[in-house]
Protein backbone atom coordinates (compact mmCIF):
# COMPACT_ATOMS: atom_id res chain seq x y z
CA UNK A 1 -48.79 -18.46 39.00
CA UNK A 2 -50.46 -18.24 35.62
CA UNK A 3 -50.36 -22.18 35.08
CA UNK A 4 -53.49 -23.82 34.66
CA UNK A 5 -53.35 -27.72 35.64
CA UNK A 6 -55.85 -30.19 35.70
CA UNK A 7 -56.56 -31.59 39.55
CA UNK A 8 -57.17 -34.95 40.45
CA UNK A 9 -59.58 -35.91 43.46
CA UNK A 10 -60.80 -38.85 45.10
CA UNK A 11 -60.75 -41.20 42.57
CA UNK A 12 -60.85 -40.12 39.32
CA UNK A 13 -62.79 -36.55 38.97
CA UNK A 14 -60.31 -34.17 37.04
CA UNK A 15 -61.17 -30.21 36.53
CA UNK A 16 -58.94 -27.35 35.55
CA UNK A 17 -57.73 -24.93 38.21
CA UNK A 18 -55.23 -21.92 38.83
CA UNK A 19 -53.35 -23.85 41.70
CA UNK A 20 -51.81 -21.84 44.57
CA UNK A 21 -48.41 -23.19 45.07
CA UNK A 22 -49.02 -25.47 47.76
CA UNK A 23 -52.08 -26.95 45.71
CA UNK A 24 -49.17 -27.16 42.75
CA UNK A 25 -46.68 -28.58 44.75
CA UNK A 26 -48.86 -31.23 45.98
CA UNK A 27 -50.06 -32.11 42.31
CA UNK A 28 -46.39 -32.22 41.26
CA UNK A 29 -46.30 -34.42 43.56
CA UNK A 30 -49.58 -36.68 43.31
CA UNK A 31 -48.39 -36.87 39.79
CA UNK A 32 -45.24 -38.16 40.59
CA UNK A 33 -46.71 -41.02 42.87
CA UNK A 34 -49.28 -41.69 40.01
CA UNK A 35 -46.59 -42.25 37.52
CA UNK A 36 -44.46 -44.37 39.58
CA UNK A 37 -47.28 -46.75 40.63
CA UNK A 38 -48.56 -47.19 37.47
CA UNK A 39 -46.48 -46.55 34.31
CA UNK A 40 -43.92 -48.77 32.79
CA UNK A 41 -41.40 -46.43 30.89
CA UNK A 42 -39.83 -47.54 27.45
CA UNK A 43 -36.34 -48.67 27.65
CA UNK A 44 -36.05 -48.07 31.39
CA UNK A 45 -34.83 -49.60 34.00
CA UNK A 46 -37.83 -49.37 36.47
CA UNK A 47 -35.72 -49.93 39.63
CA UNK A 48 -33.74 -46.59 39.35
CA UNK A 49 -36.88 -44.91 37.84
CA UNK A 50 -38.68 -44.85 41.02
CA UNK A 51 -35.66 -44.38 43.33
CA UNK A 52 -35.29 -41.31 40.70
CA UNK A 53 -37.04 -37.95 40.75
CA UNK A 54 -38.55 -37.71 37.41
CA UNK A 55 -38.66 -34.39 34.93
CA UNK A 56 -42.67 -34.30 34.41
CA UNK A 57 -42.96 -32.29 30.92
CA UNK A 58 -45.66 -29.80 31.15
CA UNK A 59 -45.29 -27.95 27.70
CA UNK A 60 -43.36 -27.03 24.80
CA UNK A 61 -42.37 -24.40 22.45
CA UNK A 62 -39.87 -24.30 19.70
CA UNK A 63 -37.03 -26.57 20.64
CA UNK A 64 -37.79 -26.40 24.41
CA UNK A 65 -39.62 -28.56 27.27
CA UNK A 66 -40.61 -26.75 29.99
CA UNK A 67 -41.26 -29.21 32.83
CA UNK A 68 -44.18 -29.19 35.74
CA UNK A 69 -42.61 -26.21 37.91
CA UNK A 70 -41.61 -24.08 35.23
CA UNK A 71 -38.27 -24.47 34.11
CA UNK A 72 -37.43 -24.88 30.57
CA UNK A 73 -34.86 -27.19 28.72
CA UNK A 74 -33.53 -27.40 25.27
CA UNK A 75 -34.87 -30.32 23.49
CA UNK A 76 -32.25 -32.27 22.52
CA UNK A 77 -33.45 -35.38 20.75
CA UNK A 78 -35.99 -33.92 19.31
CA UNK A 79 -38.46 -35.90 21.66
CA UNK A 80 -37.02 -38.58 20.59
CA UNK A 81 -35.95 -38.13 17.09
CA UNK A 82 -39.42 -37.45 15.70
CA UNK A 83 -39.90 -33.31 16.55
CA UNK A 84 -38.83 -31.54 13.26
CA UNK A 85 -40.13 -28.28 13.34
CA UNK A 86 -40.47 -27.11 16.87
CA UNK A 87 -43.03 -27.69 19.78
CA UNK A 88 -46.61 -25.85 18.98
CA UNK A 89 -45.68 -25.03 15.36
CA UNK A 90 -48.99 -22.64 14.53
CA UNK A 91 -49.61 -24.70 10.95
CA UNK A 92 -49.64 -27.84 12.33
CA UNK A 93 -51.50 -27.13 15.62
CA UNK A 94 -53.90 -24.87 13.20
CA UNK A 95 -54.21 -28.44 10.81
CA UNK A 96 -55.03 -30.63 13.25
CA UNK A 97 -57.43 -28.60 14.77
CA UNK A 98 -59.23 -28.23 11.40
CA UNK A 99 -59.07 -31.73 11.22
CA UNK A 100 -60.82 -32.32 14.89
CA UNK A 101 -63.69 -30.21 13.70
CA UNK A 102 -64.56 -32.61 10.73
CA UNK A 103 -64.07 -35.91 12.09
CA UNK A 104 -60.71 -37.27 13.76
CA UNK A 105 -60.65 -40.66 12.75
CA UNK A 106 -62.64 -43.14 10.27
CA UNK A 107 -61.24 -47.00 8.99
CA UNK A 108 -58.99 -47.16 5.57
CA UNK A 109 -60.42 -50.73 5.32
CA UNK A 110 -62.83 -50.47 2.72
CA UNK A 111 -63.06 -46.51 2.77
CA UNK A 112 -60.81 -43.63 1.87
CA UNK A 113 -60.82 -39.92 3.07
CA UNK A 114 -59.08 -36.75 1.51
CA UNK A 115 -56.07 -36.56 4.39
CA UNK A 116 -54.56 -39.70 3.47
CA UNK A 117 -54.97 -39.58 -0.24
CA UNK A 118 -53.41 -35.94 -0.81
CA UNK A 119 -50.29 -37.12 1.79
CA UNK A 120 -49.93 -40.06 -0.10
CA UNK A 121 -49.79 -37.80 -3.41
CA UNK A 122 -47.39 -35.81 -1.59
CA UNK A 123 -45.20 -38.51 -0.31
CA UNK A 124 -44.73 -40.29 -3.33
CA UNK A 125 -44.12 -36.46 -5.25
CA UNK A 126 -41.36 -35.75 -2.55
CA UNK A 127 -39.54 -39.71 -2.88
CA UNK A 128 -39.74 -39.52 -6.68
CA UNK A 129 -38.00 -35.79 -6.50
CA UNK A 130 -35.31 -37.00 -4.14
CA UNK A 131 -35.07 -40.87 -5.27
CA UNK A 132 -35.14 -40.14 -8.81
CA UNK A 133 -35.92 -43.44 -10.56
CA UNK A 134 -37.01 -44.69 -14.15
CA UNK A 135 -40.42 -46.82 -13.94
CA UNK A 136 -41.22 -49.42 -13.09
CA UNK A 137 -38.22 -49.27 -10.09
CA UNK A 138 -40.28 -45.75 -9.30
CA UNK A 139 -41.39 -45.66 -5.55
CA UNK A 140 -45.74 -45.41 -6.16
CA UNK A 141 -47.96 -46.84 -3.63
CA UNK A 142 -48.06 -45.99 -0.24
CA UNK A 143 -49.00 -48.31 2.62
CA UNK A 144 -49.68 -46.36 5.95
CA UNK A 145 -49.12 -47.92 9.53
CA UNK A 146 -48.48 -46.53 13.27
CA UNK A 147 -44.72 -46.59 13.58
CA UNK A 148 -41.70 -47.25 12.81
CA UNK A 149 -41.64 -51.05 13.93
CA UNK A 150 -45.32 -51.59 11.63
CA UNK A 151 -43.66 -49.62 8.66
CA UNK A 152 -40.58 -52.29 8.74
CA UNK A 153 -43.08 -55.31 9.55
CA UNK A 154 -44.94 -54.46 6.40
CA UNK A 155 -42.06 -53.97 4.74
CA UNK A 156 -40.78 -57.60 5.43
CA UNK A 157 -44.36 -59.14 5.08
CA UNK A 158 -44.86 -57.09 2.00
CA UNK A 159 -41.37 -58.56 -0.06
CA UNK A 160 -41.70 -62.27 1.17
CA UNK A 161 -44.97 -62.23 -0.32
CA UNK A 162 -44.00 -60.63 -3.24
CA UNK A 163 -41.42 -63.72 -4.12
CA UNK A 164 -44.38 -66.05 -3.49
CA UNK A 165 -46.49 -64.31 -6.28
CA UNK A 166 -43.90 -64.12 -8.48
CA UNK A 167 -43.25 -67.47 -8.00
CA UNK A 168 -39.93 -67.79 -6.38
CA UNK A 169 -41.10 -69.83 -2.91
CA UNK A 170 -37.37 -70.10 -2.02
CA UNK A 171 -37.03 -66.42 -1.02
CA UNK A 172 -37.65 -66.64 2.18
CA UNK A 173 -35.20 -65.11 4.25
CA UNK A 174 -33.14 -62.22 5.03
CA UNK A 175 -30.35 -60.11 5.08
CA UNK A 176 -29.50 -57.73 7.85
CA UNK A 177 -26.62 -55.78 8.86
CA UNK A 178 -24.68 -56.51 12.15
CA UNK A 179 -25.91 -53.62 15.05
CA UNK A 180 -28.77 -52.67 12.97
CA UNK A 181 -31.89 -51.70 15.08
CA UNK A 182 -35.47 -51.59 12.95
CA UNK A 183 -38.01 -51.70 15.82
CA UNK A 184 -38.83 -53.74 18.82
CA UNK A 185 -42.28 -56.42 16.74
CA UNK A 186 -41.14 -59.56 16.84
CA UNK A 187 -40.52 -59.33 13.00
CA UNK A 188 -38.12 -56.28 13.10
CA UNK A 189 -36.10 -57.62 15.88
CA UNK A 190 -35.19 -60.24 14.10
CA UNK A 191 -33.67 -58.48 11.25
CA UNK A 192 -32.10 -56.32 14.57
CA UNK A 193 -28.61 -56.65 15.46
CA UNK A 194 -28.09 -54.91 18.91
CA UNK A 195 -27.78 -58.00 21.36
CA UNK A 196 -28.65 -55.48 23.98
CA UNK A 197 -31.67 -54.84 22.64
CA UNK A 198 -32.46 -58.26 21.11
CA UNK A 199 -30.70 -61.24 22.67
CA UNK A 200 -33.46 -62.19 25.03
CA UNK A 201 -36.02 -62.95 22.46
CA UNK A 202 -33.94 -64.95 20.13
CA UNK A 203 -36.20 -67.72 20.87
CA UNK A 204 -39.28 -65.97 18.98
CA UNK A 205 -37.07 -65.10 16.18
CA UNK A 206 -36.84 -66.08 12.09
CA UNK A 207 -33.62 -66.76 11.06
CA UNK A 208 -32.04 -64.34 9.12
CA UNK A 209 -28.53 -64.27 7.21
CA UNK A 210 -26.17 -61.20 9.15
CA UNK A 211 -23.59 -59.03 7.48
CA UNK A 212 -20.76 -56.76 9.27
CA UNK A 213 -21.81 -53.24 10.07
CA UNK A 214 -19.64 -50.53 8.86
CA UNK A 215 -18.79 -49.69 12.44
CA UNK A 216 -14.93 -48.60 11.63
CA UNK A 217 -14.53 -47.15 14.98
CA UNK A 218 -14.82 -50.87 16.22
CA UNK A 219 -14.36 -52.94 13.11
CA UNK A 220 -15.94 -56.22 13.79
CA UNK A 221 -13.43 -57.28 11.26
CA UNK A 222 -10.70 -56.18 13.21
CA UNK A 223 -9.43 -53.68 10.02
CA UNK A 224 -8.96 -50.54 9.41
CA UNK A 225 -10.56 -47.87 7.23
CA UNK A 226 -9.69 -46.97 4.20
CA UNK A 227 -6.63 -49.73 4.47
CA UNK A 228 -9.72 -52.49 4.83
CA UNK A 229 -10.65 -51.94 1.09
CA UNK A 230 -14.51 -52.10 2.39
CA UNK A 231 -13.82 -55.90 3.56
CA UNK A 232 -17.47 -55.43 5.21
CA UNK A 233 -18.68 -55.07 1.46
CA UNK A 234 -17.44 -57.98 -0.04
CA UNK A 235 -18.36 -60.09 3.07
CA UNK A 236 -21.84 -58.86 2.44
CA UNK A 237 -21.52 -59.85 -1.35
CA UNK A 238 -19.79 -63.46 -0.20
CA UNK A 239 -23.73 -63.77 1.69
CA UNK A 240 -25.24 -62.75 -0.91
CA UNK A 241 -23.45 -65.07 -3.90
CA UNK A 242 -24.08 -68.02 -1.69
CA UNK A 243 -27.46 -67.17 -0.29
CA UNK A 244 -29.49 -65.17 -3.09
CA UNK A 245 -31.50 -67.88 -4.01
CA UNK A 246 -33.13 -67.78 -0.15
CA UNK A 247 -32.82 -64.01 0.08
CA UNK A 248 -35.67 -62.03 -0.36
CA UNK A 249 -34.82 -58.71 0.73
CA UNK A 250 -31.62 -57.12 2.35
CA UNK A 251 -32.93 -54.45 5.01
CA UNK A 252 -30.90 -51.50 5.91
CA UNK A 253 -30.56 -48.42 7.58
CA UNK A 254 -29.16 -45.57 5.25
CA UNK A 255 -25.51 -44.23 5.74
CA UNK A 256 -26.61 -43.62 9.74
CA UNK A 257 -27.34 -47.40 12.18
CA UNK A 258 -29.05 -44.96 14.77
CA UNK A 259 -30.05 -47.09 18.14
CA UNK A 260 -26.56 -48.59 17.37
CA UNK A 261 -24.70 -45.06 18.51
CA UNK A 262 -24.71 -43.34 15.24
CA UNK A 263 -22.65 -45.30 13.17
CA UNK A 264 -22.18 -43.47 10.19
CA UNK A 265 -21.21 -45.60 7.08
CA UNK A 266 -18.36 -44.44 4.77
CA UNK A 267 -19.25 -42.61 1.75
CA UNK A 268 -19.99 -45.74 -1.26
CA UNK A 269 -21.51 -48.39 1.27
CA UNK A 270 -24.77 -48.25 0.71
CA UNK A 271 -24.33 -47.57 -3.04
CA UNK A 272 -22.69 -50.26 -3.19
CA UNK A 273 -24.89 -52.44 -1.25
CA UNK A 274 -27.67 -51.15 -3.83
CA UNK A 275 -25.55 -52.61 -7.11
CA UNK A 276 -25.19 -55.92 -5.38
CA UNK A 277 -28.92 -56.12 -4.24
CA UNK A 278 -29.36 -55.67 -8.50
CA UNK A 279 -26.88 -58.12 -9.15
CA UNK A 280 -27.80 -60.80 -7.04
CA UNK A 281 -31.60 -60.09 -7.54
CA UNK A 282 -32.46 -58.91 -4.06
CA UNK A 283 -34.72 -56.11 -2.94
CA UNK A 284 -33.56 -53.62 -0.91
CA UNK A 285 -35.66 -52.09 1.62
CA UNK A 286 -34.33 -48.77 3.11
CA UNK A 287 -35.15 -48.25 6.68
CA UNK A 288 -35.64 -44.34 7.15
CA UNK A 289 -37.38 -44.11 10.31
CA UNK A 290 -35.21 -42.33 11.70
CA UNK A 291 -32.72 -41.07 9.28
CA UNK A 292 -35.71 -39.55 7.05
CA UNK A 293 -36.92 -36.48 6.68
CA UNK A 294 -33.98 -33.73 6.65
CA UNK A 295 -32.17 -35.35 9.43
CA UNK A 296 -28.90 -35.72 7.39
CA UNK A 297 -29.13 -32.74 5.73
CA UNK A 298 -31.54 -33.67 2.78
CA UNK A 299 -35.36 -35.26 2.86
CA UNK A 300 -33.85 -38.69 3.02
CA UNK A 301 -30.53 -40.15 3.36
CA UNK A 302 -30.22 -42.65 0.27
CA UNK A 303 -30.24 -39.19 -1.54
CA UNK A 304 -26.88 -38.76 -0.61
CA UNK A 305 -26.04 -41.55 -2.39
CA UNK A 306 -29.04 -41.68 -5.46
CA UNK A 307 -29.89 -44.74 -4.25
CA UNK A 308 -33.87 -46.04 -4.51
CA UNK A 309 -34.89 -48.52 -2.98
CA UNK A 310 -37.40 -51.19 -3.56
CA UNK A 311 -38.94 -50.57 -0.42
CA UNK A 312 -39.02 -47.10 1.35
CA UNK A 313 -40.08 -47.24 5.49
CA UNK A 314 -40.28 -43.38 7.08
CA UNK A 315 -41.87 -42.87 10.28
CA UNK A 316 -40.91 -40.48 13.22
CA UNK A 317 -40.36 -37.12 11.22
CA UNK A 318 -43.27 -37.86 8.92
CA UNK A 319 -45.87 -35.67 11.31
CA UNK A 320 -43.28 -33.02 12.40
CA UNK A 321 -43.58 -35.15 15.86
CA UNK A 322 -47.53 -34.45 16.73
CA UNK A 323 -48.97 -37.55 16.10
CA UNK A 324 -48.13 -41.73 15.41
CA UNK A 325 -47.74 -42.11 11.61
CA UNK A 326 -46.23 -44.43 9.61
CA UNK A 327 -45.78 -45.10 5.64
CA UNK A 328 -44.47 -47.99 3.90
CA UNK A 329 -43.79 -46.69 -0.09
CA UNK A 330 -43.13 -49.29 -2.81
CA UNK A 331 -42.82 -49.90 -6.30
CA UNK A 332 -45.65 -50.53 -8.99
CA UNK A 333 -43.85 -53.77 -10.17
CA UNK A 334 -43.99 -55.07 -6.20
CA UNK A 335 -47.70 -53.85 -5.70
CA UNK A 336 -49.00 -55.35 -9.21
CA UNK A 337 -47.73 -59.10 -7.54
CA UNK A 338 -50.86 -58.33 -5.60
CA UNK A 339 -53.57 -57.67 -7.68
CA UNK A 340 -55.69 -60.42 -8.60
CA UNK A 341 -59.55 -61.92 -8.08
CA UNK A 342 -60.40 -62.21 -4.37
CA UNK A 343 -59.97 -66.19 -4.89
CA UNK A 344 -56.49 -66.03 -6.09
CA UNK A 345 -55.75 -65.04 -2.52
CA UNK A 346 -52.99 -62.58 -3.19
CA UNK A 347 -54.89 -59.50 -1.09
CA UNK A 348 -51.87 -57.86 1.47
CA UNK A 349 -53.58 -59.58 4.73
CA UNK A 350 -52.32 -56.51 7.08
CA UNK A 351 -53.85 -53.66 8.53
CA UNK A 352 -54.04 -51.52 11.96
CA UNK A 353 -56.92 -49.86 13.31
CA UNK A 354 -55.97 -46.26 12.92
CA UNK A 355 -54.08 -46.85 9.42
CA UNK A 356 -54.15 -43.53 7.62
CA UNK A 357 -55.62 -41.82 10.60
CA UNK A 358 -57.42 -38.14 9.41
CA UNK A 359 -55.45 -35.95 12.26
CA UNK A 360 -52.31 -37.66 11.98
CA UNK A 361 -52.55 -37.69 7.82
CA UNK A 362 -53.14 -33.73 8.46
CA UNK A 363 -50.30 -33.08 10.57
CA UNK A 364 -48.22 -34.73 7.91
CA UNK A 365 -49.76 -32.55 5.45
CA UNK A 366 -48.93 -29.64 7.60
CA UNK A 367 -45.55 -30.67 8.30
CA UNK A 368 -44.08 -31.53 4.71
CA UNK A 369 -45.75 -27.99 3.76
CA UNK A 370 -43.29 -26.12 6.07
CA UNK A 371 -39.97 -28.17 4.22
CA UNK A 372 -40.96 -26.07 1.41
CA UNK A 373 -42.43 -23.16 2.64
CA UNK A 374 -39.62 -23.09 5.51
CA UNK A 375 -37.13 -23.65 3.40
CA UNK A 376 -36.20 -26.06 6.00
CA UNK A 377 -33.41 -28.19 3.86
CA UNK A 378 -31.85 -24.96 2.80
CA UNK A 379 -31.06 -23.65 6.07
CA UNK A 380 -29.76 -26.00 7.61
CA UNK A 381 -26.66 -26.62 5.29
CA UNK A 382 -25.16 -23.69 7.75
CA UNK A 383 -26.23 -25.39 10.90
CA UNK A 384 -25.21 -28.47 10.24
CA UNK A 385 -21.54 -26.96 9.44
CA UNK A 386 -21.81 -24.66 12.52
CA UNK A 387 -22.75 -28.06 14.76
CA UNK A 388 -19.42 -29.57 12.89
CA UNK A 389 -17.26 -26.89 13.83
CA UNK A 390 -18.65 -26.91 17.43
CA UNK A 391 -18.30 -30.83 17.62
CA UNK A 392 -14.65 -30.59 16.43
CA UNK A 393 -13.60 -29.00 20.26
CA UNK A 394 -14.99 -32.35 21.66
CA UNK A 395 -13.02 -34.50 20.04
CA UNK A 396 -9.77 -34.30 21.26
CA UNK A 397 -11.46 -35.15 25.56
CA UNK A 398 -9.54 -37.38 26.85
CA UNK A 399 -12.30 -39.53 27.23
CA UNK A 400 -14.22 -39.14 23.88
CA UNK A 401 -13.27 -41.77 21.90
CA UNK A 402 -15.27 -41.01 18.32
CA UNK A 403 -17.34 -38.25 17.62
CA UNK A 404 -19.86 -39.41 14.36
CA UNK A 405 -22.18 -36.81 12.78
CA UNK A 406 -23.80 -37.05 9.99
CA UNK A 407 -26.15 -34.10 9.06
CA UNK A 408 -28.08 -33.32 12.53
CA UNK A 409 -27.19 -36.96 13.26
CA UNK A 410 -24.48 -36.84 16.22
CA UNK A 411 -22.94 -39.66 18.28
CA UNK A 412 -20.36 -38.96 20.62
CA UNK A 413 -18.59 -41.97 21.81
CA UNK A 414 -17.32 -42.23 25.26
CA UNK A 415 -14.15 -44.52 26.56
CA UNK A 416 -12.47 -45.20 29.90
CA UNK A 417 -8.86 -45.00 27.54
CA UNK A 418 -8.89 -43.45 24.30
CA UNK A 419 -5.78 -45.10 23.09
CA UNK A 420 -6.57 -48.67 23.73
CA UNK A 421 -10.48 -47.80 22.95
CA UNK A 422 -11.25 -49.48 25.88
CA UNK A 423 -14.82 -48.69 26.62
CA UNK A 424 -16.24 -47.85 30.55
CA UNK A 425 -18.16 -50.30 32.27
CA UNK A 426 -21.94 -50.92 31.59
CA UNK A 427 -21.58 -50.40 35.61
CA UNK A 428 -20.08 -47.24 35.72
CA UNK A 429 -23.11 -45.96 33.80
CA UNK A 430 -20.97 -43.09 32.30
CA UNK A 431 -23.33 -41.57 28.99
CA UNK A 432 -26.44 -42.13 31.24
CA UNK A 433 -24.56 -39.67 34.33
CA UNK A 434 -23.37 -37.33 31.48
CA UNK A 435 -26.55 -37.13 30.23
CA UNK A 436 -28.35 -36.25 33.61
CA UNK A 437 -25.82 -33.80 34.58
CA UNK A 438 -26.88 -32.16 30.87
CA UNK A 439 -30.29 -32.16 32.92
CA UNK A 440 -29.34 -30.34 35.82
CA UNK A 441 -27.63 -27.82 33.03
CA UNK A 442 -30.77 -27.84 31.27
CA UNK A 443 -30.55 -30.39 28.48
CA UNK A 444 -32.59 -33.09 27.50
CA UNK A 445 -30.46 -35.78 26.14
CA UNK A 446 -30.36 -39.47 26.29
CA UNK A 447 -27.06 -42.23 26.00
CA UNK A 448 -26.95 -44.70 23.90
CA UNK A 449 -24.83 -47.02 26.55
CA UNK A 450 -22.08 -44.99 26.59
CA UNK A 451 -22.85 -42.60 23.09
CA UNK A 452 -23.81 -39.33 23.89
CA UNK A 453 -26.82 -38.71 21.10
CA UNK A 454 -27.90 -35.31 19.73
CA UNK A 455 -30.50 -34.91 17.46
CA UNK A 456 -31.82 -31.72 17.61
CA UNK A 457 -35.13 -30.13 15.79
CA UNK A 458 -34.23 -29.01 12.39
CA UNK A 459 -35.39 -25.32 13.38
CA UNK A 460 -33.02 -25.29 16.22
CA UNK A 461 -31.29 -21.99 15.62
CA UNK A 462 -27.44 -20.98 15.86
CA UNK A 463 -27.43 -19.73 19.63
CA UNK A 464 -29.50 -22.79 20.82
CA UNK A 465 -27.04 -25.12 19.03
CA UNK A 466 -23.97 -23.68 20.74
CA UNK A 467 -25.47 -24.31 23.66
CA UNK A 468 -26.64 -27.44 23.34
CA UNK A 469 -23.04 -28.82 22.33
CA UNK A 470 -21.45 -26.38 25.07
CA UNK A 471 -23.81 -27.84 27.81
CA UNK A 472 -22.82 -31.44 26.15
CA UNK A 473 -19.24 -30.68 26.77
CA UNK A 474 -19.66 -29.04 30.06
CA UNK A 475 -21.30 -32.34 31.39
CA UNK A 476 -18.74 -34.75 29.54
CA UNK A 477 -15.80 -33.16 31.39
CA UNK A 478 -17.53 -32.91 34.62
CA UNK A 479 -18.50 -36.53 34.46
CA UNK A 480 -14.89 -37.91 33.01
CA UNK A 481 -12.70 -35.55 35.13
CA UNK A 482 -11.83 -34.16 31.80
């Protein structure tokens, strides 16, 4: 065995070592224990985790895991939804390793180092070419944070205060979209609309005004699309005409509500939702955590639409998937509200300890390089009409009620009937079984309830996506009885 893993003895000492295999099957093992005794997992339900015998991830290349004993897996949620260009991509392993050997991390409070002022350059170059915009509605200033749920905080924080400055104290509210998910801070779940997800805290919450989500599969509504004449729309506008005067900011994800099963908006909706946010004098901040950076087929998803926003959050993608990054991009008319002398009090009072971090600011670097140098948009206009084509034999299961994709954005929606839409039982726990029968076929997946998600990385190449939507297939019909 050519593995070299790091043992643990008595209590704490680690060294490496080239294990034998029944020193490697007993730290499989030991590792195993040590998770289960001590780890909470994300969005898990700890009771089947440690009944469960857990994939331990050892390494990764391209779009693969390979786990603890060897075997390898197509990635295929990119870790996630952050991965973009592949596991142990040489320029950004090579960047952050520069980085490590001139210093890996140093406050943005009251200094400034060359990683995060040439991304922010970058960023702001990249927006303004995608999000063309005439100043002063021009996306300029970049506020950095750890994640996706810190990018939307600020982004909240950073428009209610902007109303106070400018003198309009009534804006304090606002306006979210029915199963919209924007992070799990107290502040972003309550502009969240997945009760799933956010029902037990609605004691903590703000109050916010909700609109319908575009979901036409299950139209809230009860219409259907196109025959609905975009009733969601002009329920959003009815909000809006009664409410702007409290509104500050509607927040929404663009053309894709991700965490809600990939409910892809119909072409015009967020357009639209743009002219009414300038008509009822309401800021828009655009959510791109996780739809940004080439995931639906261009560097950000309002482009589909030409739609800037007043507020930009990106997270996830932003360091190719190395490192926790976050930026929060706004206008020069938003960021002037704040300037003033230290008494006038008007100073952005928010911060994190590793804001603008050097190695993760590098990796960005690194990462937005290899769009350009990659080509990375470019080819995938071909692979996302290859994963289309693929997609389209999955449709017509028996038990597949919807099948959503928008760039490498993919929901597949399972049902116990597909005529009355009736969905399966959160007890049957149908997307989570397909999903770790994908496992056993090796395929990393995970459900969304019962929506089969794919995101794959963006350098995923044809043969790897066949397989990862034949595999998907294979363990939706085993599952169903298809």
């Amino acid at each position: 065995m050519n593995h070299i893993f790091l043992l643990i003895t008595g209590n704490d000492i680690l060294y490496s070592y080239r294990p034998t295999m029944t020193d490697f099957l007993s730290f499989k093992k030991r590792i195993e224990k040590l998770d289960k005794k001590y780890i909470w997992h994300p969005f898990t339900q700890m009771k089947e985790w440690v009944d469960g015998r857990p994939i331990i991830i050892a390494e990764g290349r391209g779009p693969f895991l390979k786990d603890i004993s060897g075997r390898w897996y197509l990635d295929g949620v990119s870790s996630l939804w952050v991965n973009v260009h592949g596991h142990r991509k040489k320029e950004i392993d090579e960047a952050v390793k520069e980085q490590i050997d001139k210093i890996s991390h140093s406050s943005l409070l009251g200094l400034t180092h060359p990683p995060a002022a040439l991304l922010a350059e970058k960023l702001v170059k990249i927006v303004q070419k995608s999000l063309p915009s005439n100043a002063p509605a021009a996306l300029t200033r970049v506020f950095y944070s750890d994640n996706g749920s810190t990018a939307v905080e600020i982004a909240l924080k950073m428009a209610f205060q902007y109303w106070r400055h400018a003198g309009v104290k009534s804006k304090k509210t606002f306006l979210s979209l029915n199963n919209a998910y924007h992070g799990d801070t107290v502040g972003a779940v309550s502009v969240g609309g997945i009760d799933l997800f956010h029902r037990t805290f609605s004691p903590l919450l703000f109050r916010t005004h909700r609109s319908p989500s575009p979901y036409c599969y299950r139209c809230g509504l009860g219409k259907k699309y196109p025959s609905c004449k975009s009733l969601c729309l002009r329920k959003m506008e009815e909000t809006m005409k009664k409410h702007h005067e409290d509104i500050a900011a509607l927040i929404i994800e663009p053309l894709v509500q991700g965490a809600a099963g990939m409910i892809v908006a119909p072409h015009g909706f967020l357009k639209t939702a743009r002219r009414l946010c300038n008509k009822y004098n309401i800021l828009m901040i655009a959510d791109e955590v996780a739809t940004g950076f080439g995931r639906t087929g261009k560097m950000f998803a309002c482009e589909h639409e030409e739609v800037t926003p007043d507020i930009l959050c990106l997270a996830k993608g932003i360091t190719g998937g190395y490192l926790p990054l976050a930026a929060t991009i706004t206008t020069e008319k938003i960021y002037d509200k704040f300037l003033g002398e230290t008494s006038d009090l008007k100073t952005f009072f928010h911060g994190h300890s590793y804001t603008g971090n050097q190695l993760a600011c590098s990796a960005a670097l690194a990462n937005l390089e290899l769009f350009r140098t990659g080509k990375t948009l470019r080819k995938m206009q071909r692979k996302i009409e290859l994963l289309g084509k693929a997609l389209d034999k999955i449709k017509d299961f028996t038990h597949v009620g919807e099948v959503r994709q928008k760039g490498f954005m993919v929901g597949i929606e399972l049902v116990k009937d597909k005529k009355t839409r009736e969905p399966y039982s959160i007890a049957d726990k149908t997307g989570w079984k397909v999903c770790y029968r994908a496992g056993e076929k090796g395929l990393i997946v995970r459900p969304l309830g019962d929506v089969i998600v794919l995101m794959p990385t963006l350098s995923i190449s044809f043969a790897e996506l066949k397989s990862l939507v034949r595999i998907t297939a294979e363990a939706i019909r085993e599952v169903t009885g298809e």
